[in-house]
C-alpha atoms as a PDB file:
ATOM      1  CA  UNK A   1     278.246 -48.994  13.338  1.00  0.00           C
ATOM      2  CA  UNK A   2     278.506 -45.516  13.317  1.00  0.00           C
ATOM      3  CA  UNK A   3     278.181 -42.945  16.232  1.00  0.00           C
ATOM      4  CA  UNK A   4     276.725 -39.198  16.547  1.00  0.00           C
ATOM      5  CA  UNK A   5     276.474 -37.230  19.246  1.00  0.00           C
ATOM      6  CA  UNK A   6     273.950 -34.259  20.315  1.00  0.00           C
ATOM      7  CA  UNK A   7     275.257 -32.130  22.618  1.00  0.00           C
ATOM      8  CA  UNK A   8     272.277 -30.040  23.463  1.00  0.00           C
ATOM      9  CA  UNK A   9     270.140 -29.003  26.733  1.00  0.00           C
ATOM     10  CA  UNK A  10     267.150 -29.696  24.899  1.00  0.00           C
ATOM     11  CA  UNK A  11     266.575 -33.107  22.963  1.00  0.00           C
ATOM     12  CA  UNK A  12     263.570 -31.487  21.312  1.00  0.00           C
ATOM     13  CA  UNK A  13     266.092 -29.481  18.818  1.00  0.00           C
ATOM     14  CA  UNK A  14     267.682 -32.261  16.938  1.00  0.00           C
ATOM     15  CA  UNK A  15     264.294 -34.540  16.544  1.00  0.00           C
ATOM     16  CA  UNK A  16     264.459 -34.225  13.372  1.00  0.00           C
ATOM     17  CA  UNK A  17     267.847 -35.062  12.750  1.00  0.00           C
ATOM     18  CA  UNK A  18     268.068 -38.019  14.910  1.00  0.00           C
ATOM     19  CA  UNK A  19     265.526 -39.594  13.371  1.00  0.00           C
ATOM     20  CA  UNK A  20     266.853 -39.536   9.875  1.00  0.00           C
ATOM     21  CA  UNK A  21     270.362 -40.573  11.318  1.00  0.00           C
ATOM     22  CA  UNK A  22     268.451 -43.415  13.015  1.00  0.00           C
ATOM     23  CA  UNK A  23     266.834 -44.525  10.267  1.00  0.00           C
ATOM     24  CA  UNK A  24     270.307 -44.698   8.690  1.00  0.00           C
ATOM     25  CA  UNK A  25     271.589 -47.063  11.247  1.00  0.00           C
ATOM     26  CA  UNK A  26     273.555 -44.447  12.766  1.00  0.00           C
ATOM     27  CA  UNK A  27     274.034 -44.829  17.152  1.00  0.00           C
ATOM     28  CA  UNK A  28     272.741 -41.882  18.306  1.00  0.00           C
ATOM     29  CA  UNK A  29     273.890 -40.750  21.901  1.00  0.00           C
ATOM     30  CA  UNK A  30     273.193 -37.566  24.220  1.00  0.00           C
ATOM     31  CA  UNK A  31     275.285 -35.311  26.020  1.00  0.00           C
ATOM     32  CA  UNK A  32     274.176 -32.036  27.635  1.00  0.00           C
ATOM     33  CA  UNK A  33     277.195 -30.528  28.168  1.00  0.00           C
ATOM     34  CA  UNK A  34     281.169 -29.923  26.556  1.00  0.00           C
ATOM     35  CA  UNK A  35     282.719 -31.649  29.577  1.00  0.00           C
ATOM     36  CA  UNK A  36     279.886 -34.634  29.302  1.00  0.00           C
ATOM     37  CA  UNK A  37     280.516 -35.451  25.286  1.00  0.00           C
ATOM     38  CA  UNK A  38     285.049 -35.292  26.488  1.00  0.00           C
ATOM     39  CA  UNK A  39     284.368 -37.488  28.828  1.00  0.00           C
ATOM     40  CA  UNK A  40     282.125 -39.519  26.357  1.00  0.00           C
ATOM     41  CA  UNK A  41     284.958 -39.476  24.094  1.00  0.00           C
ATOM     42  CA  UNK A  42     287.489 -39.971  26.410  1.00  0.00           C
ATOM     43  CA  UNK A  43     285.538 -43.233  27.519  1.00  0.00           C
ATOM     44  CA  UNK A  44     285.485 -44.979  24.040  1.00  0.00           C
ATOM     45  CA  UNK A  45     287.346 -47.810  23.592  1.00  0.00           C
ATOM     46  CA  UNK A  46     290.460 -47.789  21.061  1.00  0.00           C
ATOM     47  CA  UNK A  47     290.166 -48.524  17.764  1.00  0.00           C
ATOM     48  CA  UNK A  48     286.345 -46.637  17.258  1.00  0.00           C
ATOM     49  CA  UNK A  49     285.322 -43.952  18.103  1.00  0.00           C
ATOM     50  CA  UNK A  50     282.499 -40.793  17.762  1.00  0.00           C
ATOM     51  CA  UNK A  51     281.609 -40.217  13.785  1.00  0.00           C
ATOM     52  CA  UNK A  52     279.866 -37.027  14.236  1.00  0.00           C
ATOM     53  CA  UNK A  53     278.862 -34.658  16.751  1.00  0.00           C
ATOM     54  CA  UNK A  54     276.169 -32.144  16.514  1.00  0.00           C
ATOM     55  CA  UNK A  55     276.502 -29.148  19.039  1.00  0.00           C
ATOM     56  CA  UNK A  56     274.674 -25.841  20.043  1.00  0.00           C
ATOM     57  CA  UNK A  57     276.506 -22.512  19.467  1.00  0.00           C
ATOM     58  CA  UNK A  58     276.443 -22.411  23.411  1.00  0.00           C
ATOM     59  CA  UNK A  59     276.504 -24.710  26.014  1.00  0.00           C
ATOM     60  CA  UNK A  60     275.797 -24.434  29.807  1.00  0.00           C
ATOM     61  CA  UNK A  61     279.465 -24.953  30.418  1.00  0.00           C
ATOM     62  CA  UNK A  62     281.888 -23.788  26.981  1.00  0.00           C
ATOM     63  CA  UNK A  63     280.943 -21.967  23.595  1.00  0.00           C
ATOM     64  CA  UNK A  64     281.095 -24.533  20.418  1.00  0.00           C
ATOM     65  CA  UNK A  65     284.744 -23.110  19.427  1.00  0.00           C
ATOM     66  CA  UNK A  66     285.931 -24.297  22.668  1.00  0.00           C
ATOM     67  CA  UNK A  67     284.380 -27.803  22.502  1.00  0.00           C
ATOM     68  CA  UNK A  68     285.688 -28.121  18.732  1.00  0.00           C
ATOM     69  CA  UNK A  69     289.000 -27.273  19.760  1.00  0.00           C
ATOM     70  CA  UNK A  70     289.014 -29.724  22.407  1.00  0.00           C
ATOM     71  CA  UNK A  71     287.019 -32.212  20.613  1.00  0.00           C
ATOM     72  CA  UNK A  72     289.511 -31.971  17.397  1.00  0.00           C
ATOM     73  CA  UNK A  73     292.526 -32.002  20.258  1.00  0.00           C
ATOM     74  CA  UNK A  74     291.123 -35.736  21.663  1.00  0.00           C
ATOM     75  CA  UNK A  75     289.276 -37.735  18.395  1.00  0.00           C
ATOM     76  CA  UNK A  76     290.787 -35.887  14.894  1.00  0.00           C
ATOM     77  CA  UNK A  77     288.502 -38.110  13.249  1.00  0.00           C
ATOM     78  CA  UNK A  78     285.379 -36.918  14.672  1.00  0.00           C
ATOM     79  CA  UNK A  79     283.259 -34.330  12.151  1.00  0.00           C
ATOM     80  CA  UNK A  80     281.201 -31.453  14.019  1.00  0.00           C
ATOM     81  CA  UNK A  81     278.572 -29.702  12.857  1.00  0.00           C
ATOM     82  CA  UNK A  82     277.503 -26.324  15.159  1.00  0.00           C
ATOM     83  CA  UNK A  83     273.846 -25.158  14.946  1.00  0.00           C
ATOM     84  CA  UNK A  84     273.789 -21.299  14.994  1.00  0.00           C
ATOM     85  CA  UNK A  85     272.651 -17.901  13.157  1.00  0.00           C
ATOM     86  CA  UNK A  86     275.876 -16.461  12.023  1.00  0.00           C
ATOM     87  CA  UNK A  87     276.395 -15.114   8.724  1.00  0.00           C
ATOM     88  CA  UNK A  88     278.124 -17.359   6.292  1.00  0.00           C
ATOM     89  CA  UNK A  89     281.561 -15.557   6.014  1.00  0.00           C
ATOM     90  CA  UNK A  90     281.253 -14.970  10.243  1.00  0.00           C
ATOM     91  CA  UNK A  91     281.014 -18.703  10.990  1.00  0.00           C
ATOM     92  CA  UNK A  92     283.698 -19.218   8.164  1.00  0.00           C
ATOM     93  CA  UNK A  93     286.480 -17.020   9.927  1.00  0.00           C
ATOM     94  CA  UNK A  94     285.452 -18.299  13.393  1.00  0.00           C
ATOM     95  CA  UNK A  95     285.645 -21.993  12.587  1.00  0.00           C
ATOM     96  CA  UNK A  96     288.574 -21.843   9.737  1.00  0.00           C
ATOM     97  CA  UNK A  97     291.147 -24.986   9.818  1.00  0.00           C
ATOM     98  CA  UNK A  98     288.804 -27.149  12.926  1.00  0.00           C
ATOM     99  CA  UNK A  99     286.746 -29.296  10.343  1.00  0.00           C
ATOM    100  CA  UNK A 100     283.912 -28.455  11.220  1.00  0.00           C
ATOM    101  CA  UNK A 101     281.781 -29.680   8.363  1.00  0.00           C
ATOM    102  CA  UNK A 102     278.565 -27.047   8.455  1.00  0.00           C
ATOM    103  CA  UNK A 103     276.436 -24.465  10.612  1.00  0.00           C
ATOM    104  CA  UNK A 104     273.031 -26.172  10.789  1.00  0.00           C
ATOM    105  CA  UNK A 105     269.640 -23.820  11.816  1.00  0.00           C
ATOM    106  CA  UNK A 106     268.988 -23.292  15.427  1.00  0.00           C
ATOM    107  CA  UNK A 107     266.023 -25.601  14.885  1.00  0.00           C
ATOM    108  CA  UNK A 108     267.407 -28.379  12.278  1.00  0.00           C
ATOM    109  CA  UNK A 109     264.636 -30.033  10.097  1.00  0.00           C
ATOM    110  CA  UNK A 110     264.068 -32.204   7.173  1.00  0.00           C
ATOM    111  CA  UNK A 111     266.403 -29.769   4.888  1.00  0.00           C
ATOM    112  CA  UNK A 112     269.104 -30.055   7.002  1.00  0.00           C
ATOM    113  CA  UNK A 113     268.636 -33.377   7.499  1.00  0.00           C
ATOM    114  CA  UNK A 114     268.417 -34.083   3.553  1.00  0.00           C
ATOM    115  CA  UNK A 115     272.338 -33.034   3.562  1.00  0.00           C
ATOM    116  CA  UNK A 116     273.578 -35.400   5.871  1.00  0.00           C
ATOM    117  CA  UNK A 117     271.926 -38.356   3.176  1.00  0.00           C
ATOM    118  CA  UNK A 118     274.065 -36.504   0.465  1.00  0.00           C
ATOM    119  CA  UNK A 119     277.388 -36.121   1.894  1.00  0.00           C
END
């Protein structure tokens, strides 16, 4: 089965999104912090692990580059996706050569939820 991750402060933000994963038998899980989702990852057993993880731009404890850095460091199999309001070329040079698949609104809906089914 496969695994995504929120890492948000407010569960509210990815509603949307977790219910369209969900309804694609996709495990959703919660974290509220960058140290909570490495420890997450840190605790899965070998041989799965975390498919995707969906972060805000900040956290209470690190900024999304340093969680993908880290996250990319611990599970290179593990796709991110960073909501935010950057402009295209912005998030582009930021995030250049960490995999991170996409900058999703601040607020994800249906539309952004509609490219998940497609890729």
């Amino acid at each position: 089965m496969k695994q995504a991750v929120f890492v948000s402060r407010d569960e509210a933000q990815f509603n949307e999104l977790e219910q369209m994963l969900g309804r694609h038998g996709i495990k959703i899980k919660w974290c509220a912090t960058g140290k909570e989702l490495l420890s997450l990852i840190t605790d899965t057993p070998k041989g799965q692990w975390i498919d995707l993880v969906i972060m805000e731009e900040e956290l209470p404890d690190m900024n999304a580059k340093a969680l993908v850095e880290a996250v990319t460091t611990q599970s290179p199999m593990t796709n991110c996706a960073i909501t935010g309001t950057m402009d295209k070329k912005q998030f582009h040079d930021l995030y250049e050569g960490y995999g991170v698949l996409i900058q999703l609104s601040v607020q994800p809906d249906q539309e952004d939820a509609r490219i998940w089914k497609t890729n």
